[in-house]
PDB file of N, CA and C in Angstrom:
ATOM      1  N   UNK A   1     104.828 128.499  89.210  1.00  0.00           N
ATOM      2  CA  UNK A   1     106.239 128.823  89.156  1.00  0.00           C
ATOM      3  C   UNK A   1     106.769 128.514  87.755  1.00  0.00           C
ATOM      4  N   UNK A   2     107.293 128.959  87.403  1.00  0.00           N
ATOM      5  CA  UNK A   2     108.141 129.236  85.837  1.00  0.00           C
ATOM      6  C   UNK A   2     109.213 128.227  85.976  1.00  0.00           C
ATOM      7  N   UNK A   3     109.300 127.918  84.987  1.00  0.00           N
ATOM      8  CA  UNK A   3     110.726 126.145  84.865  1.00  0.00           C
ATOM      9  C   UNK A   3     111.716 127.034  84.462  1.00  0.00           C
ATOM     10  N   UNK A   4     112.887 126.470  83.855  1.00  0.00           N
ATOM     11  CA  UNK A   4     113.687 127.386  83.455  1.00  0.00           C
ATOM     12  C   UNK A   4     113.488 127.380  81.542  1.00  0.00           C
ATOM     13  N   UNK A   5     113.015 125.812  81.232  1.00  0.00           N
ATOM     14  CA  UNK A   5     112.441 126.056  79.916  1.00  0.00           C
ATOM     15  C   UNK A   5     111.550 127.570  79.593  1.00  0.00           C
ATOM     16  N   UNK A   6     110.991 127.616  80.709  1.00  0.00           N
ATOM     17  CA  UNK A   6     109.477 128.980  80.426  1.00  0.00           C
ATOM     18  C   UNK A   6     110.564 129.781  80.168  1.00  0.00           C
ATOM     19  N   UNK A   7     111.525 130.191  81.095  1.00  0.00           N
ATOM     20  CA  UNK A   7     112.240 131.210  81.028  1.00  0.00           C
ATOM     21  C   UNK A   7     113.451 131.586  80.228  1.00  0.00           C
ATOM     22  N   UNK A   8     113.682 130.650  78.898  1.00  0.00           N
ATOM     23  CA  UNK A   8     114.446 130.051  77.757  1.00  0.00           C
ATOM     24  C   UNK A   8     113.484 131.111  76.785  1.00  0.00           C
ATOM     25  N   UNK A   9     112.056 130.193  76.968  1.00  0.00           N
ATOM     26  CA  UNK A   9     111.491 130.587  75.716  1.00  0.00           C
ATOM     27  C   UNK A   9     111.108 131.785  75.820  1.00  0.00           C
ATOM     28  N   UNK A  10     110.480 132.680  77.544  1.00  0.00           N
ATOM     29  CA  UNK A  10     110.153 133.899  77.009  1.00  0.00           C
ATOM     30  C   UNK A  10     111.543 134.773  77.367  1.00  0.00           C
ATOM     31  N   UNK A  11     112.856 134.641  76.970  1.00  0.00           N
ATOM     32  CA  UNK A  11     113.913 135.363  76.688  1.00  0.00           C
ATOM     33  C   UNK A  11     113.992 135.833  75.097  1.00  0.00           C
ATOM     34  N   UNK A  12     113.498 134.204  74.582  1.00  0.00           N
ATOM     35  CA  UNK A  12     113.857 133.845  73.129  1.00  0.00           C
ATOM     36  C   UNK A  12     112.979 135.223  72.757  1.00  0.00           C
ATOM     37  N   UNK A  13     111.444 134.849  73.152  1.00  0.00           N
ATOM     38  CA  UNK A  13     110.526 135.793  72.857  1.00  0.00           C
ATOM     39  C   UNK A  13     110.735 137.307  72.491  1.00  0.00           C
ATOM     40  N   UNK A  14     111.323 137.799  73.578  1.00  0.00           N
ATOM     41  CA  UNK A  14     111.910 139.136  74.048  1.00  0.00           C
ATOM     42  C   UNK A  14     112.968 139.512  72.704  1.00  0.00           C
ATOM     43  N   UNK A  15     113.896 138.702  72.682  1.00  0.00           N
ATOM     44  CA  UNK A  15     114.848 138.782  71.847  1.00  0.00           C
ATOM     45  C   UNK A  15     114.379 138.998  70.179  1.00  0.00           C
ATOM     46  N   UNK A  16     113.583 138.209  70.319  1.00  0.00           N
ATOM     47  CA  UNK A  16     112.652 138.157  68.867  1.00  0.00           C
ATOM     48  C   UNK A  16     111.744 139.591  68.698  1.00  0.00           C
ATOM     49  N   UNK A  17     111.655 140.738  69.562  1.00  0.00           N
ATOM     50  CA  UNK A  17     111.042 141.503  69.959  1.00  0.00           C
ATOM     51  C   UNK A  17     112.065 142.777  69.349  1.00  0.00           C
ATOM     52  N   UNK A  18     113.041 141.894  70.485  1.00  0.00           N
ATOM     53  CA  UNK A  18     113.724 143.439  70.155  1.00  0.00           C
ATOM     54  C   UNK A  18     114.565 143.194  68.634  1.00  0.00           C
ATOM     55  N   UNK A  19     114.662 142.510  68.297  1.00  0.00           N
ATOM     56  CA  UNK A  19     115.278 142.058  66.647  1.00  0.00           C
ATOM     57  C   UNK A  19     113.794 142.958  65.730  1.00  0.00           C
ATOM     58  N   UNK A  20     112.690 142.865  65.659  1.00  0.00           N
ATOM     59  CA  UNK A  20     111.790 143.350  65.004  1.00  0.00           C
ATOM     60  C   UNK A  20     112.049 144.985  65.503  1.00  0.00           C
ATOM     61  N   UNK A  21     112.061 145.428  66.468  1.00  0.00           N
ATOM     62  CA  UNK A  21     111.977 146.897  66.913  1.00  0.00           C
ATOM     63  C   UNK A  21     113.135 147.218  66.485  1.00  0.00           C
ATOM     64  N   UNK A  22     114.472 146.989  66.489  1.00  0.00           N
ATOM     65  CA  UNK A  22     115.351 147.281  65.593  1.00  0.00           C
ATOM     66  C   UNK A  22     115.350 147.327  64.646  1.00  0.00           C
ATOM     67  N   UNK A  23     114.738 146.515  63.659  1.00  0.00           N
ATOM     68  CA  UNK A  23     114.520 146.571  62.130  1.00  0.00           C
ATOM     69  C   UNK A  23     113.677 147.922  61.516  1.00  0.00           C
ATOM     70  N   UNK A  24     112.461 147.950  62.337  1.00  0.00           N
ATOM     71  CA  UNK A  24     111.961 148.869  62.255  1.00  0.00           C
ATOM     72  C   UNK A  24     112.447 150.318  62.563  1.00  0.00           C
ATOM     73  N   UNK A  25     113.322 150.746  63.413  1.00  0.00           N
ATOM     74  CA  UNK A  25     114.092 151.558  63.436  1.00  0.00           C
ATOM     75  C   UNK A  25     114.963 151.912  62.643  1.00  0.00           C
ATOM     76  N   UNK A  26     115.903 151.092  61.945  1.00  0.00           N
ATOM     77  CA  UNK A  26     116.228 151.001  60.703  1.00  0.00           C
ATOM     78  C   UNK A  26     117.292 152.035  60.793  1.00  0.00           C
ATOM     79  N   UNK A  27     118.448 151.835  61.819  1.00  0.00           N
ATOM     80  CA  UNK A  27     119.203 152.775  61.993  1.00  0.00           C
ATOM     81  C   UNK A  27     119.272 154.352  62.416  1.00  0.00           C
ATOM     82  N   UNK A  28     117.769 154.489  62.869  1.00  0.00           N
ATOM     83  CA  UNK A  28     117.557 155.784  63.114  1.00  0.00           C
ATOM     84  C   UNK A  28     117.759 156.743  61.842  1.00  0.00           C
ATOM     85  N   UNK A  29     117.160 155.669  60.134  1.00  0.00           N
ATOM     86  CA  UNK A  29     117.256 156.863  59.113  1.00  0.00           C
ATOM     87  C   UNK A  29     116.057 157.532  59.184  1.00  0.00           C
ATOM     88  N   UNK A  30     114.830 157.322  60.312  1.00  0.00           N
ATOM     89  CA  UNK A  30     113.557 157.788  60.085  1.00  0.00           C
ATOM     90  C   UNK A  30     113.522 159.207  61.193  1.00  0.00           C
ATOM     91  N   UNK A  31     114.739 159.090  62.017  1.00  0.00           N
ATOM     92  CA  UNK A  31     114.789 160.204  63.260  1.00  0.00           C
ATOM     93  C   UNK A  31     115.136 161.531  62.427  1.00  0.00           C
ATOM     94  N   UNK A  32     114.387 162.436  62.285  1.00  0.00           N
ATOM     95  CA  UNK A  32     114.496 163.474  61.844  1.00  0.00           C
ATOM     96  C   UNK A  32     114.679 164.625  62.827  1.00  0.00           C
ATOM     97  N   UNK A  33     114.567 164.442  63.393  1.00  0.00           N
ATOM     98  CA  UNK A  33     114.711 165.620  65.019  1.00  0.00           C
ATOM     99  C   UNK A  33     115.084 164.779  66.189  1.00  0.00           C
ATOM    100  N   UNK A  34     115.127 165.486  67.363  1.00  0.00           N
ATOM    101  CA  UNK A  34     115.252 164.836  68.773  1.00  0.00           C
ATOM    102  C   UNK A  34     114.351 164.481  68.915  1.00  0.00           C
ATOM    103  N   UNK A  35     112.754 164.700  68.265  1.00  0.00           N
ATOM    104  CA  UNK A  35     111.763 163.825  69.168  1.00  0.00           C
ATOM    105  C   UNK A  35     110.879 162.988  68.149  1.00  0.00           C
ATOM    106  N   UNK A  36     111.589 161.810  67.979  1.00  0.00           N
ATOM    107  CA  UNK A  36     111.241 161.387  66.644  1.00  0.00           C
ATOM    108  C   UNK A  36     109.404 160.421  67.048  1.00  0.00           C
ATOM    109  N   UNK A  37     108.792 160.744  66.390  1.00  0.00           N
ATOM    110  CA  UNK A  37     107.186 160.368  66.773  1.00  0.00           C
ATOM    111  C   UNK A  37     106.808 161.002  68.099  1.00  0.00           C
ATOM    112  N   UNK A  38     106.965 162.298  68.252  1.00  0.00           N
ATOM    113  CA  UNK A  38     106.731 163.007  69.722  1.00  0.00           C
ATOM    114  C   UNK A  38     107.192 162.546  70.718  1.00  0.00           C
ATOM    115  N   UNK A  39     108.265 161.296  71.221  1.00  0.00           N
ATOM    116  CA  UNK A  39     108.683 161.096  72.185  1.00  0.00           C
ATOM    117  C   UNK A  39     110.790 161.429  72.021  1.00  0.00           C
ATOM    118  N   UNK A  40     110.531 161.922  73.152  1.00  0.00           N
ATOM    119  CA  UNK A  40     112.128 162.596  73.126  1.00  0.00           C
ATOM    120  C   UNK A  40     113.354 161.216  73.684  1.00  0.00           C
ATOM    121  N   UNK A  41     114.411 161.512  72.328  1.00  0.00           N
ATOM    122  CA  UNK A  41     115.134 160.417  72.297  1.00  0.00           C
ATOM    123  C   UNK A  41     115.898 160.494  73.745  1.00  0.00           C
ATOM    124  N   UNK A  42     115.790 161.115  74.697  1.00  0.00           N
ATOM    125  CA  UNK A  42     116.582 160.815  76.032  1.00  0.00           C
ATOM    126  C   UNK A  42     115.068 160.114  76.752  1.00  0.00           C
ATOM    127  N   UNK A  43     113.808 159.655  76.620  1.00  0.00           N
ATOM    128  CA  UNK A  43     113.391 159.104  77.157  1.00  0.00           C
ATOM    129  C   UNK A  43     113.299 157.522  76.360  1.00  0.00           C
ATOM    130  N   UNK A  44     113.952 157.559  75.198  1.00  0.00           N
ATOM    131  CA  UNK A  44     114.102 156.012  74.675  1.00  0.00           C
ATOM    132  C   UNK A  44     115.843 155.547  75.034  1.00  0.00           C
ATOM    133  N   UNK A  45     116.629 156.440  75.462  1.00  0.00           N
ATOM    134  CA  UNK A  45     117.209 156.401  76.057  1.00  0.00           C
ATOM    135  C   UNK A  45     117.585 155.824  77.349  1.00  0.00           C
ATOM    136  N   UNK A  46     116.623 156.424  78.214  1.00  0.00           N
ATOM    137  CA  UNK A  46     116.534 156.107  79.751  1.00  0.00           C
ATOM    138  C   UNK A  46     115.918 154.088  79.316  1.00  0.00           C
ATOM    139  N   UNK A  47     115.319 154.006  78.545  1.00  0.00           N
ATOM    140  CA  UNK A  47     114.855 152.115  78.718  1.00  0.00           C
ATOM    141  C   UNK A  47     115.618 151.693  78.057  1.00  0.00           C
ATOM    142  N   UNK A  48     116.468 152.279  77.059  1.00  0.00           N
ATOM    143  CA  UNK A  48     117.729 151.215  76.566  1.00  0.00           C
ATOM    144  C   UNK A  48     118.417 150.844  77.889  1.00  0.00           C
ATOM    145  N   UNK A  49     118.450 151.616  78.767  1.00  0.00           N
ATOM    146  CA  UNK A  49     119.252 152.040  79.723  1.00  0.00           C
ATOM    147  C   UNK A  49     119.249 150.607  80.665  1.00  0.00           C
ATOM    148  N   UNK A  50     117.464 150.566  80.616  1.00  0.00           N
ATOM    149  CA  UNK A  50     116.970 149.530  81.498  1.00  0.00           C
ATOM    150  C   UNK A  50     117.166 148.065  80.923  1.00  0.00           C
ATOM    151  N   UNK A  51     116.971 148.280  79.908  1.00  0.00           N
ATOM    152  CA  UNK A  51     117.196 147.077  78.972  1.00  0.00           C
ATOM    153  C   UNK A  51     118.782 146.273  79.111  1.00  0.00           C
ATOM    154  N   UNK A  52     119.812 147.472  79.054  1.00  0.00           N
ATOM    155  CA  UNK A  52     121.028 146.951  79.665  1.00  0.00           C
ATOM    156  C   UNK A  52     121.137 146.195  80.586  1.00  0.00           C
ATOM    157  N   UNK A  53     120.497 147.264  81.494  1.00  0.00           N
ATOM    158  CA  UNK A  53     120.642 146.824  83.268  1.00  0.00           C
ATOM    159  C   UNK A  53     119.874 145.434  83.608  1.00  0.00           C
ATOM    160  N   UNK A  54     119.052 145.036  82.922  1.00  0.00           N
ATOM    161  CA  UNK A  54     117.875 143.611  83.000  1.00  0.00           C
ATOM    162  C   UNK A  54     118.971 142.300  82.067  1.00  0.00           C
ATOM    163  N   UNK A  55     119.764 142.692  81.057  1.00  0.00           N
ATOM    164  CA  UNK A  55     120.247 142.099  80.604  1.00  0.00           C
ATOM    165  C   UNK A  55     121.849 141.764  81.694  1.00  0.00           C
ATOM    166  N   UNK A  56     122.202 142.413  81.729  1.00  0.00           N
ATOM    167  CA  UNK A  56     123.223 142.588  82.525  1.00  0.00           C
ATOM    168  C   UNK A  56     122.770 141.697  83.925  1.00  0.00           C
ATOM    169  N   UNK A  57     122.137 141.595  84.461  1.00  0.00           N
ATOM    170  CA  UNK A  57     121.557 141.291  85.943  1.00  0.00           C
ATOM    171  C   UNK A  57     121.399 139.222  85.407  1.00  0.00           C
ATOM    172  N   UNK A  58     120.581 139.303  84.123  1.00  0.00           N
ATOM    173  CA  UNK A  58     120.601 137.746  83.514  1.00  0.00           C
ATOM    174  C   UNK A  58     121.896 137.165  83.261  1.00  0.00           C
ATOM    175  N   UNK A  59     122.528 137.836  82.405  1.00  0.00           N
ATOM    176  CA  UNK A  59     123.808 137.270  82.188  1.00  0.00           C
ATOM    177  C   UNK A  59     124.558 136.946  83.702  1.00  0.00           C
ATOM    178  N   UNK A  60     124.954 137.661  84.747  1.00  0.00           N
ATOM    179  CA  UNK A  60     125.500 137.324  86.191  1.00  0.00           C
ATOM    180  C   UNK A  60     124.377 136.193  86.443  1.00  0.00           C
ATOM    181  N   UNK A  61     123.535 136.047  86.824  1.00  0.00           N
ATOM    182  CA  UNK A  61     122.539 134.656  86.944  1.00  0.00           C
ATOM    183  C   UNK A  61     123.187 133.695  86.571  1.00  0.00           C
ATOM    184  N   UNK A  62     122.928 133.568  84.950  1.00  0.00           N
ATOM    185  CA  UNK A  62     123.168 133.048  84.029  1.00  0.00           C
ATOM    186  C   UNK A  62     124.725 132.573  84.409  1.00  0.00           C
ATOM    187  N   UNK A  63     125.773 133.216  84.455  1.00  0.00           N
ATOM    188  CA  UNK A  63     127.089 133.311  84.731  1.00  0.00           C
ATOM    189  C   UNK A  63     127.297 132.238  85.964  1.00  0.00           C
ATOM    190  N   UNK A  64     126.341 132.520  86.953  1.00  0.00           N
ATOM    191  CA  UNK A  64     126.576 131.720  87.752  1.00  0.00           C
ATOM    192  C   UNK A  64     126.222 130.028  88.287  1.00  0.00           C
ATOM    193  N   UNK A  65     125.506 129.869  86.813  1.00  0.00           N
ATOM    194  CA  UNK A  65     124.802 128.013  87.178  1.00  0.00           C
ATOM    195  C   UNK A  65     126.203 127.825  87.147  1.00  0.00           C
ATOM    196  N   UNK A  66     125.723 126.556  88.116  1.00  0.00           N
ATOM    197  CA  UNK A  66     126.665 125.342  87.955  1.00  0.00           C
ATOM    198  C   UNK A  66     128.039 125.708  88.656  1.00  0.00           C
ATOM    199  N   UNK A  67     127.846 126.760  89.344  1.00  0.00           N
ATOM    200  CA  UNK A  67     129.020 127.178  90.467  1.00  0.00           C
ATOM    201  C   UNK A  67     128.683 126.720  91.526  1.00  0.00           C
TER     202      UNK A  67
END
């Protein structure tokens, strides 16, 4: 079972993840079309999507210690 430390650090992790994949994206000056490296930006779309929704679901968790 995961402590809540585990689940501190692999947030941190994640976060540190998506800070590098953003960089590398680099504002979308490298998207030259809709399907930038053969994958079509409504399917990087649909996991931002998810990415919200996973974040969103932690924060209410989160929201709720200590109630």
């Amino acid at each position: 079972m995961q402590s809540s430390t585990d689940f501190i650090d692999s947030l941190a992790h994640e976060h540190a993840r998506l800070g590098r994949l953003l960089q590398v994206i680099d504002s979308g000056r490298w998207w030259t079309t809709s399907e930038p490296g053969r994958v079509k930006v409504e399917a990087l779309t649909e996991q931002a999507t998810r990415i919200k929704d996973a974040i969103d679901a932690i924060e209410e968790a989160v929201g709720q210690l200590g109630s």
